[in-house]
PDB file of N, CA and C in Angstrom:
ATOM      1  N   UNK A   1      92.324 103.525  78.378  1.00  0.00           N
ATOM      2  CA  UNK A   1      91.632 104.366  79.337  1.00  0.00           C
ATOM      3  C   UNK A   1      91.381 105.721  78.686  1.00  0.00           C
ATOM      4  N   UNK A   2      90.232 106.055  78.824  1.00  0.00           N
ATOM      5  CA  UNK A   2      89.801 107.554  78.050  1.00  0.00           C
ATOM      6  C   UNK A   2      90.458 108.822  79.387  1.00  0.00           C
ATOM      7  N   UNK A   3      90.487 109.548  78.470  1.00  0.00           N
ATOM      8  CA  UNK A   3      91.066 110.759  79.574  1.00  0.00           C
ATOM      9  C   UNK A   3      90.596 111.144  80.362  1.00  0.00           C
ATOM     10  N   UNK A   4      89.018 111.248  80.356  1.00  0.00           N
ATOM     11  CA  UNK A   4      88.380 111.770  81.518  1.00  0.00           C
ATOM     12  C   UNK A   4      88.266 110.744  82.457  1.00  0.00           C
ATOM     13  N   UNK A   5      88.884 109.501  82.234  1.00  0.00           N
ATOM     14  CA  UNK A   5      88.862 108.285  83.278  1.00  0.00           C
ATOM     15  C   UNK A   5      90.355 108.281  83.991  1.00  0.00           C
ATOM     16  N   UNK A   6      91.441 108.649  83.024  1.00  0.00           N
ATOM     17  CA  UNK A   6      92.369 109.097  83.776  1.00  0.00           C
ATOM     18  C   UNK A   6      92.591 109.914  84.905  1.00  0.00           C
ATOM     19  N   UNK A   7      92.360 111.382  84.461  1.00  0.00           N
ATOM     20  CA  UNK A   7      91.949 112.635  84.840  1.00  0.00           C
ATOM     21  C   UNK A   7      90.780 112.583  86.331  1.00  0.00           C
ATOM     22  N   UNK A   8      89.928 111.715  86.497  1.00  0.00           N
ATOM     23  CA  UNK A   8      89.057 110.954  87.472  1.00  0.00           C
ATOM     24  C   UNK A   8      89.704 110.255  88.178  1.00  0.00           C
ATOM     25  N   UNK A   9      90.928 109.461  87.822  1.00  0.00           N
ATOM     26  CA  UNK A   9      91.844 108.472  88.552  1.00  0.00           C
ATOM     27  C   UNK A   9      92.379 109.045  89.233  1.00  0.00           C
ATOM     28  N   UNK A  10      93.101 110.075  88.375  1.00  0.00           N
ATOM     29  CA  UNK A  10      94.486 111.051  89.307  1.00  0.00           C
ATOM     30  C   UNK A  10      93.839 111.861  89.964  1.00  0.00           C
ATOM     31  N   UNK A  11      92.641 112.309  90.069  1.00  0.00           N
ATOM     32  CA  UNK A  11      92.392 113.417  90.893  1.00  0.00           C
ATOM     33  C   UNK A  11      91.721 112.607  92.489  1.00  0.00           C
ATOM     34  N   UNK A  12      90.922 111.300  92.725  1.00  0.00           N
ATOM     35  CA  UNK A  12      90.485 110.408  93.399  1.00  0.00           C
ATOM     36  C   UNK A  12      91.955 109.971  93.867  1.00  0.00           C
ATOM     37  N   UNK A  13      93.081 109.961  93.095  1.00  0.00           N
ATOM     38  CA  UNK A  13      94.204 109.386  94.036  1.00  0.00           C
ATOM     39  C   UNK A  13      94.808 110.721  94.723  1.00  0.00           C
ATOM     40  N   UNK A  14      94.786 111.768  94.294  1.00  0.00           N
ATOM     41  CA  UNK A  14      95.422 112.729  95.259  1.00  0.00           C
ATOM     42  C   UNK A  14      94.649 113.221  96.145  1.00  0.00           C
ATOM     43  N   UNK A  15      92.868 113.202  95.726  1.00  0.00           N
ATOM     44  CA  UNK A  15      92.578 113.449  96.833  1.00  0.00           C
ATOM     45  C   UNK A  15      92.273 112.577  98.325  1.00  0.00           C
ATOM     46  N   UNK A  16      92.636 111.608  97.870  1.00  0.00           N
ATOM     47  CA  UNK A  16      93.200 110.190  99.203  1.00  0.00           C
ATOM     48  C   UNK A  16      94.128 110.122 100.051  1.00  0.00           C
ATOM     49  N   UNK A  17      95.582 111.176  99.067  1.00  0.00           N
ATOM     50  CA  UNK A  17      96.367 111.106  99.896  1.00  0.00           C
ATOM     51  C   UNK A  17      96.414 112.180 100.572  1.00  0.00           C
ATOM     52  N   UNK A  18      95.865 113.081  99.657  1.00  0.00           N
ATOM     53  CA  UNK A  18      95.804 114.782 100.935  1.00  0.00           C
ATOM     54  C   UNK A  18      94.997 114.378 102.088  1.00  0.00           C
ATOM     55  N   UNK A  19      93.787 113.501 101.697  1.00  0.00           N
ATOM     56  CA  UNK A  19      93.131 113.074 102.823  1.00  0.00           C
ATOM     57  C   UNK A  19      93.746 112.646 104.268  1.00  0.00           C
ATOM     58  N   UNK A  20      94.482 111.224 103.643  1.00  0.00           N
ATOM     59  CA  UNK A  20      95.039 110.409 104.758  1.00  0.00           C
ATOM     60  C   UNK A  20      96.076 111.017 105.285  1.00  0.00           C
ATOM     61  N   UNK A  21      96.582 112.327 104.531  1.00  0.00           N
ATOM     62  CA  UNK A  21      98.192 112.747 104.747  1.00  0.00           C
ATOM     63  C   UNK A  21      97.681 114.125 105.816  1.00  0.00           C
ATOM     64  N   UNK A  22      96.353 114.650 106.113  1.00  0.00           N
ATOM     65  CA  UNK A  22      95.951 115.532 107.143  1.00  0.00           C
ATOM     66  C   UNK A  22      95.271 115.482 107.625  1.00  0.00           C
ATOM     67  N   UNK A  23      94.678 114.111 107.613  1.00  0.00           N
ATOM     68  CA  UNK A  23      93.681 113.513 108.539  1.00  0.00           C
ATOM     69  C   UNK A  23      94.292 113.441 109.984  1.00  0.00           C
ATOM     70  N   UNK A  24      93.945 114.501 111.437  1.00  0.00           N
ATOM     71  CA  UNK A  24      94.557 114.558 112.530  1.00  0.00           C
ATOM     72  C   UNK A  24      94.508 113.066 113.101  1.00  0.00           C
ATOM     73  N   UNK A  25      93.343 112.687 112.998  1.00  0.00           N
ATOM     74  CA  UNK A  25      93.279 111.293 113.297  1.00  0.00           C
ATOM     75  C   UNK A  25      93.831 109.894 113.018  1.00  0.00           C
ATOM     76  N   UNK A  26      94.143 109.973 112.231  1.00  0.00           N
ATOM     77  CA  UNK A  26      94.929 109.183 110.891  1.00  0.00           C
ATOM     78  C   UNK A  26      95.560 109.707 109.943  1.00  0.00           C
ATOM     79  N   UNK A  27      96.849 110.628 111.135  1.00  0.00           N
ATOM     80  CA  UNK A  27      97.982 111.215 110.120  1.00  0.00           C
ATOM     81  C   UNK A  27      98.794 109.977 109.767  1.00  0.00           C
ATOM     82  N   UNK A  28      98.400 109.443 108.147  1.00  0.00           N
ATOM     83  CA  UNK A  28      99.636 108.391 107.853  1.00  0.00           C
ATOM     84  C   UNK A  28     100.899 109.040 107.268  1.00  0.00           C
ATOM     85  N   UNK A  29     101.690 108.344 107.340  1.00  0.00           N
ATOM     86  CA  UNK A  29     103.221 108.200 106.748  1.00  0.00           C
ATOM     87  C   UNK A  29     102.783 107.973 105.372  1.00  0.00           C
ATOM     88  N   UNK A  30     103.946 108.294 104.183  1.00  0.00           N
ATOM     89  CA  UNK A  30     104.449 107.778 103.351  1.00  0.00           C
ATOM     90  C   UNK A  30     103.828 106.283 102.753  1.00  0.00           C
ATOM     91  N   UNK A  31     104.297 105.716 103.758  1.00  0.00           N
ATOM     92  CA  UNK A  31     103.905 104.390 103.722  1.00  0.00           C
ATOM     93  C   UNK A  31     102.825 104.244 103.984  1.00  0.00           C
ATOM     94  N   UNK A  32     101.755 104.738 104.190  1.00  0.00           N
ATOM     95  CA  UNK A  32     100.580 104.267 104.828  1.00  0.00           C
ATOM     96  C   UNK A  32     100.248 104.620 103.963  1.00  0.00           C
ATOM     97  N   UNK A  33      99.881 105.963 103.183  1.00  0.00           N
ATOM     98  CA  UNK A  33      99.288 106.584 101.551  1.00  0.00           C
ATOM     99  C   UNK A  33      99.680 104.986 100.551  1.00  0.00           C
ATOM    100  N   UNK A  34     101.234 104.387 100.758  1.00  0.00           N
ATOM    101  CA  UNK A  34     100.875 104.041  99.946  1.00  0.00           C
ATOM    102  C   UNK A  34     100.259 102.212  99.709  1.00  0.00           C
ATOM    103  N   UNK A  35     100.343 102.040 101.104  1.00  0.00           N
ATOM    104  CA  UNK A  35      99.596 100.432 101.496  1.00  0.00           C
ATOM    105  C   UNK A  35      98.054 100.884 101.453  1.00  0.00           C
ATOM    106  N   UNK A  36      97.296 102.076 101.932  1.00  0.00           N
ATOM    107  CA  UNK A  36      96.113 102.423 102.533  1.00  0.00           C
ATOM    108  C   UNK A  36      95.385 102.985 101.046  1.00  0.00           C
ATOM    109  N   UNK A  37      95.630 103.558  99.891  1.00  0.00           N
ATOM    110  CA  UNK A  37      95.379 104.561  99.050  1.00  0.00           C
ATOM    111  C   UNK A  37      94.266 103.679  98.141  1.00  0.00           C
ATOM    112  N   UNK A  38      94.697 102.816  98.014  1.00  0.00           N
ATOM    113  CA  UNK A  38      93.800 101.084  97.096  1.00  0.00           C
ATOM    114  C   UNK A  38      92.645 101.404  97.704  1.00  0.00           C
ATOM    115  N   UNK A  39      92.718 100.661  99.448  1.00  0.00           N
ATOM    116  CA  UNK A  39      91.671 100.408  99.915  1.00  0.00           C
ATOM    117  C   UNK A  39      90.561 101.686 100.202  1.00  0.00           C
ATOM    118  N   UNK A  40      90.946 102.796 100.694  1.00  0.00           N
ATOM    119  CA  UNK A  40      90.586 103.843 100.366  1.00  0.00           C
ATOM    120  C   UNK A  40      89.326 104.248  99.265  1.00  0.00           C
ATOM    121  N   UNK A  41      90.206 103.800  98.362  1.00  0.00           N
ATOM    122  CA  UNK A  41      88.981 104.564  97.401  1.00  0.00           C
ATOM    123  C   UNK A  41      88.098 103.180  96.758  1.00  0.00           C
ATOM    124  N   UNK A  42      88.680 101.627  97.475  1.00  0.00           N
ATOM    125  CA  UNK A  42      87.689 100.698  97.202  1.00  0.00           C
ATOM    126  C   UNK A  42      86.751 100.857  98.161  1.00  0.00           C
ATOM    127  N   UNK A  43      86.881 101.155  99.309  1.00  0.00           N
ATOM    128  CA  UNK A  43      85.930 101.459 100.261  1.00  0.00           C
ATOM    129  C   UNK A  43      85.106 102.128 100.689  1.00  0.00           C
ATOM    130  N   UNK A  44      86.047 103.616 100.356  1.00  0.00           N
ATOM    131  CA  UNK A  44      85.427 105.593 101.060  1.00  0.00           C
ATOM    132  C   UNK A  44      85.718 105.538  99.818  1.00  0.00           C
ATOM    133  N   UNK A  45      85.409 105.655  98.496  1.00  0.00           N
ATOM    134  CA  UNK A  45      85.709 106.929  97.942  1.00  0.00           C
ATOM    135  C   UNK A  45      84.169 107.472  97.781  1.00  0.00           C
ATOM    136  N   UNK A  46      83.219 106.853  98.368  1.00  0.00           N
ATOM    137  CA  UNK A  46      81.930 107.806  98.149  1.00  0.00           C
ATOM    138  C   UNK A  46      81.767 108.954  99.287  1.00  0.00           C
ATOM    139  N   UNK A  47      83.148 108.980 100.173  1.00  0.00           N
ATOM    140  CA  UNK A  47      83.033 109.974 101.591  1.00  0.00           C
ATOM    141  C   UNK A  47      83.934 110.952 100.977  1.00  0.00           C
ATOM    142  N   UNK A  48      84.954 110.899 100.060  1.00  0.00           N
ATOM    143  CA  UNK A  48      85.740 112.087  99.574  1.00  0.00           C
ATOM    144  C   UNK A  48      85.134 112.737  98.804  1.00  0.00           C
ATOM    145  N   UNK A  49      85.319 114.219  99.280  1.00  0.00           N
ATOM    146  CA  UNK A  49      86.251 115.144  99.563  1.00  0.00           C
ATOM    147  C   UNK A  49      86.626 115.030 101.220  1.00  0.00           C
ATOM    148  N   UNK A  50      85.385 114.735 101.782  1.00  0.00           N
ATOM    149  CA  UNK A  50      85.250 114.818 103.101  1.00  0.00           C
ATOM    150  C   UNK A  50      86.269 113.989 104.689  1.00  0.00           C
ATOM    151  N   UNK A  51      87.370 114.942 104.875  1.00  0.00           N
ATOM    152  CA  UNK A  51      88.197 114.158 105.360  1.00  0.00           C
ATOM    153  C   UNK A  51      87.887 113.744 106.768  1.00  0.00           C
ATOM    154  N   UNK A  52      86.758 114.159 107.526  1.00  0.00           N
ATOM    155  CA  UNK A  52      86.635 112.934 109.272  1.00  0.00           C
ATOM    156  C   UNK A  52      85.478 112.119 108.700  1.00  0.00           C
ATOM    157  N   UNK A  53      84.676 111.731 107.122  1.00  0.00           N
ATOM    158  CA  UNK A  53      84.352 111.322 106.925  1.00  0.00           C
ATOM    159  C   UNK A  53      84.593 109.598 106.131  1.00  0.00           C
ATOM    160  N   UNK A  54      86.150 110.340 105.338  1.00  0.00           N
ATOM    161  CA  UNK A  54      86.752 108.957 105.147  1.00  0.00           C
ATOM    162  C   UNK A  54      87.897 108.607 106.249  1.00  0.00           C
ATOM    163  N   UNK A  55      87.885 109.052 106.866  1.00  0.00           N
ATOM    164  CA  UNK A  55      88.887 108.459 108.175  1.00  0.00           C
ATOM    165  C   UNK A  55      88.128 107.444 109.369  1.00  0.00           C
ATOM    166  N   UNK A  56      86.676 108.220 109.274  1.00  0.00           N
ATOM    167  CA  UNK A  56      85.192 107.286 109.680  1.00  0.00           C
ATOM    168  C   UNK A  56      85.321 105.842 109.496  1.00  0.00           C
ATOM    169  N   UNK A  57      85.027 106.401 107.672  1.00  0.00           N
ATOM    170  CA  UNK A  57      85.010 104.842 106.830  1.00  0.00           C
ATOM    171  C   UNK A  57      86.432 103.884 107.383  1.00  0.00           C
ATOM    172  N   UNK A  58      87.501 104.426 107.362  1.00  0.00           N
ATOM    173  CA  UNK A  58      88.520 103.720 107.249  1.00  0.00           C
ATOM    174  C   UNK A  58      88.238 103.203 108.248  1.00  0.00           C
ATOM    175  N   UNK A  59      88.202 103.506 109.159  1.00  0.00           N
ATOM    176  CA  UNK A  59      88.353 103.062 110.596  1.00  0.00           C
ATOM    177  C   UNK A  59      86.688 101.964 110.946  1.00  0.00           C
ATOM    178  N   UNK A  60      85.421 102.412 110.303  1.00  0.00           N
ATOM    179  CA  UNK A  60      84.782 101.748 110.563  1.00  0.00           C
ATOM    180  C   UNK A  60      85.115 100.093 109.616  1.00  0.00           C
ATOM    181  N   UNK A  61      85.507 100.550 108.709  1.00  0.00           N
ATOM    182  CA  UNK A  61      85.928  99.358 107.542  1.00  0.00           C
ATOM    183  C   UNK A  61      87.258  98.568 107.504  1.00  0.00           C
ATOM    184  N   UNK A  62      87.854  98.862 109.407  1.00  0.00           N
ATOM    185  CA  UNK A  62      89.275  98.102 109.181  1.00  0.00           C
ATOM    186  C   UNK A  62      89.360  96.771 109.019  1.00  0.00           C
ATOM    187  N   UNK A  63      88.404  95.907 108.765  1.00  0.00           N
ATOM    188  CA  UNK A  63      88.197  94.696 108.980  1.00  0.00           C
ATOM    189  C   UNK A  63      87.917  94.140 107.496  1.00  0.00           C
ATOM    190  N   UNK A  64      87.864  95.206 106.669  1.00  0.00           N
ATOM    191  CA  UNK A  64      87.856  94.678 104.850  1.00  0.00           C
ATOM    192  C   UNK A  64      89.302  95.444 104.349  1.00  0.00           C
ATOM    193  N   UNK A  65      89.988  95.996 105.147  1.00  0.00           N
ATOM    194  CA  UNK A  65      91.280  96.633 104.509  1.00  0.00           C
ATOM    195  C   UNK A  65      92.250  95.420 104.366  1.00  0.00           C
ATOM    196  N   UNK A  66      92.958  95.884 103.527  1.00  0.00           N
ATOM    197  CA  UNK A  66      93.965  95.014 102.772  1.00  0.00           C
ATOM    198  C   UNK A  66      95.467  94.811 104.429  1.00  0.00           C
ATOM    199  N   UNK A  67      95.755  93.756 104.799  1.00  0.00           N
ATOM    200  CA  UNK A  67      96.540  93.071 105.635  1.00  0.00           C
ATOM    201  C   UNK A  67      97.732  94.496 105.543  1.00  0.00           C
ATOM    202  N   UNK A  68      98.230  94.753 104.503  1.00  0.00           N
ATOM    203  CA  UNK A  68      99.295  96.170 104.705  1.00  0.00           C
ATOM    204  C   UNK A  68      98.590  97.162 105.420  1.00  0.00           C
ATOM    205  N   UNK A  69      97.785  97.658 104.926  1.00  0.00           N
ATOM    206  CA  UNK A  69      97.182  98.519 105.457  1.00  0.00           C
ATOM    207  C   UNK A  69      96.415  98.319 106.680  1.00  0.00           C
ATOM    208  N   UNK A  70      96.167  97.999 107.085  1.00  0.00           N
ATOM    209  CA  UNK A  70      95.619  97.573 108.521  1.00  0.00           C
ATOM    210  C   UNK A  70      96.910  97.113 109.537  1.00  0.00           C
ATOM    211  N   UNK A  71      98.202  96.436 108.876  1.00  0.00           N
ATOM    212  CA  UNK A  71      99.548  96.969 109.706  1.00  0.00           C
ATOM    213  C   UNK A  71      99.556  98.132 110.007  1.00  0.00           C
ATOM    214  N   UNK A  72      99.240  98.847 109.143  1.00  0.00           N
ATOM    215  CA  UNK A  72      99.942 100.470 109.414  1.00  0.00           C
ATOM    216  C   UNK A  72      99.056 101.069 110.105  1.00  0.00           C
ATOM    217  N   UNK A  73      97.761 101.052 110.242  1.00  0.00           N
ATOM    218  CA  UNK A  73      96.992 101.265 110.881  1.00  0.00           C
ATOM    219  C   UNK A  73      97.248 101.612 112.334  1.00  0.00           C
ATOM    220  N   UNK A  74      97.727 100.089 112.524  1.00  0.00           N
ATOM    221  CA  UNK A  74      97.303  99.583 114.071  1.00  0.00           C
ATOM    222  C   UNK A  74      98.993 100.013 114.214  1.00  0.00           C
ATOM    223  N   UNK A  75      99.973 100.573 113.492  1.00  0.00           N
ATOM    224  CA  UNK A  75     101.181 100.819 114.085  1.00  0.00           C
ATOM    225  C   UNK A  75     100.798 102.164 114.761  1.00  0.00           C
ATOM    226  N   UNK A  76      99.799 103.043 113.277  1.00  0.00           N
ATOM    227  CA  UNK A  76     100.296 104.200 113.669  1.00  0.00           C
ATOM    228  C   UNK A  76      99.018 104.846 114.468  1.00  0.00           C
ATOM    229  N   UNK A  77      98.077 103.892 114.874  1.00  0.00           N
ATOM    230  CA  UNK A  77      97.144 104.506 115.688  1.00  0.00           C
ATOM    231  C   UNK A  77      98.021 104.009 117.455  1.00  0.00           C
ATOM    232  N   UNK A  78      98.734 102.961 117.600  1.00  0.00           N
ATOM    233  CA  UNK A  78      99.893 102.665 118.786  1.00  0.00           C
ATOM    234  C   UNK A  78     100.733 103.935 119.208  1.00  0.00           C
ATOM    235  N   UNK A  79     101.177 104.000 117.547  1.00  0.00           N
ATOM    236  CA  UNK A  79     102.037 105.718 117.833  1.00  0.00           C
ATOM    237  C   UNK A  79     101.671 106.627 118.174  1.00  0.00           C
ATOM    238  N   UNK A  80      99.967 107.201 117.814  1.00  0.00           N
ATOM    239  CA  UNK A  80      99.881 108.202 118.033  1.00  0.00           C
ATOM    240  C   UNK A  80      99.074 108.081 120.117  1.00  0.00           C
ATOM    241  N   UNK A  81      98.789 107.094 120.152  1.00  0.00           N
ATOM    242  CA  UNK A  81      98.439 106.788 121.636  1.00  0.00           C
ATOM    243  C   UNK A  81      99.622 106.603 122.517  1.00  0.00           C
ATOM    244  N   UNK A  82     100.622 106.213 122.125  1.00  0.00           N
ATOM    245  CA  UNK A  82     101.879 106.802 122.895  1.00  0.00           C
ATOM    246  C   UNK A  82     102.220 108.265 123.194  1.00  0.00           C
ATOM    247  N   UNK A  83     101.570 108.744 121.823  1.00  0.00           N
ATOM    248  CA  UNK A  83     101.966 110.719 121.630  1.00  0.00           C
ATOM    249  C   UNK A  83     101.310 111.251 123.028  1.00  0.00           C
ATOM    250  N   UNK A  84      99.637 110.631 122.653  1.00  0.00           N
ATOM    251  CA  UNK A  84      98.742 111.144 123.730  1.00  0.00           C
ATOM    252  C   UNK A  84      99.337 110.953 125.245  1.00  0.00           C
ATOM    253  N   UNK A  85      99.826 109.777 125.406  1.00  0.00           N
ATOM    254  CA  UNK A  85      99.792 109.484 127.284  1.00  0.00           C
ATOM    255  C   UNK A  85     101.340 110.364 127.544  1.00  0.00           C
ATOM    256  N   UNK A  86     102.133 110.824 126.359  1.00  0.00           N
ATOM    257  CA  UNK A  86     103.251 111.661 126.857  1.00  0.00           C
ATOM    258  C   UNK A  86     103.425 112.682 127.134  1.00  0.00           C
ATOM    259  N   UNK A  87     101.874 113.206 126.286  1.00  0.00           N
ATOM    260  CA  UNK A  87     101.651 114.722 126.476  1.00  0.00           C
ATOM    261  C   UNK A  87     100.916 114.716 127.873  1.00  0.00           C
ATOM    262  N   UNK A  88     100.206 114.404 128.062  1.00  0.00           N
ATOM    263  CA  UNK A  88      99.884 114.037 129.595  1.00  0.00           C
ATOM    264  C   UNK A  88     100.278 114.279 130.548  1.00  0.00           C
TER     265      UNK A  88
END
């Protein structure tokens, strides 16, 4: 791998996880960066930098995400709809 393909790698993977990791909508866990981070940039990475843009994608594209990631998904979009009806 040439460096500027590295250097392209690592910077497309952190900016996935800053993504998914302050995306209000799809605040993932730990675990979700790291089941979700693949599909991510096989899917959105033409929406990053732009974070309600790959949270869009994700969400419009849950149906080509990888079986982990679409667990975590549907856990932590459950979780955060529990958050909602408590604040309520």
């Amino acid at each position: 791998m040439t460096r500027y393909t590295t250097i392209v790698s690592l910077f497309a993977f952190a900016t996935t996880a800053i993504v998914l990791q302050t995306s209000p909508g799809l605040a993932f866990s730990s675990e979700a960066q790291q089941m979700c981070t693949g599909d991510a940039m096989r899917l959105c990475s033409s929406e990053i930098p732009d974070i309600s843009r790959v949270r869009a994608c994700m969400v419009q594209k849950k149906a080509q995400v990888s079986p982990g990631c679409r667990a975590v998904m549907d856990r932590e979009h459950a979780a955060a709809r529990k958050r909602e009806a408590a604040a309520q």
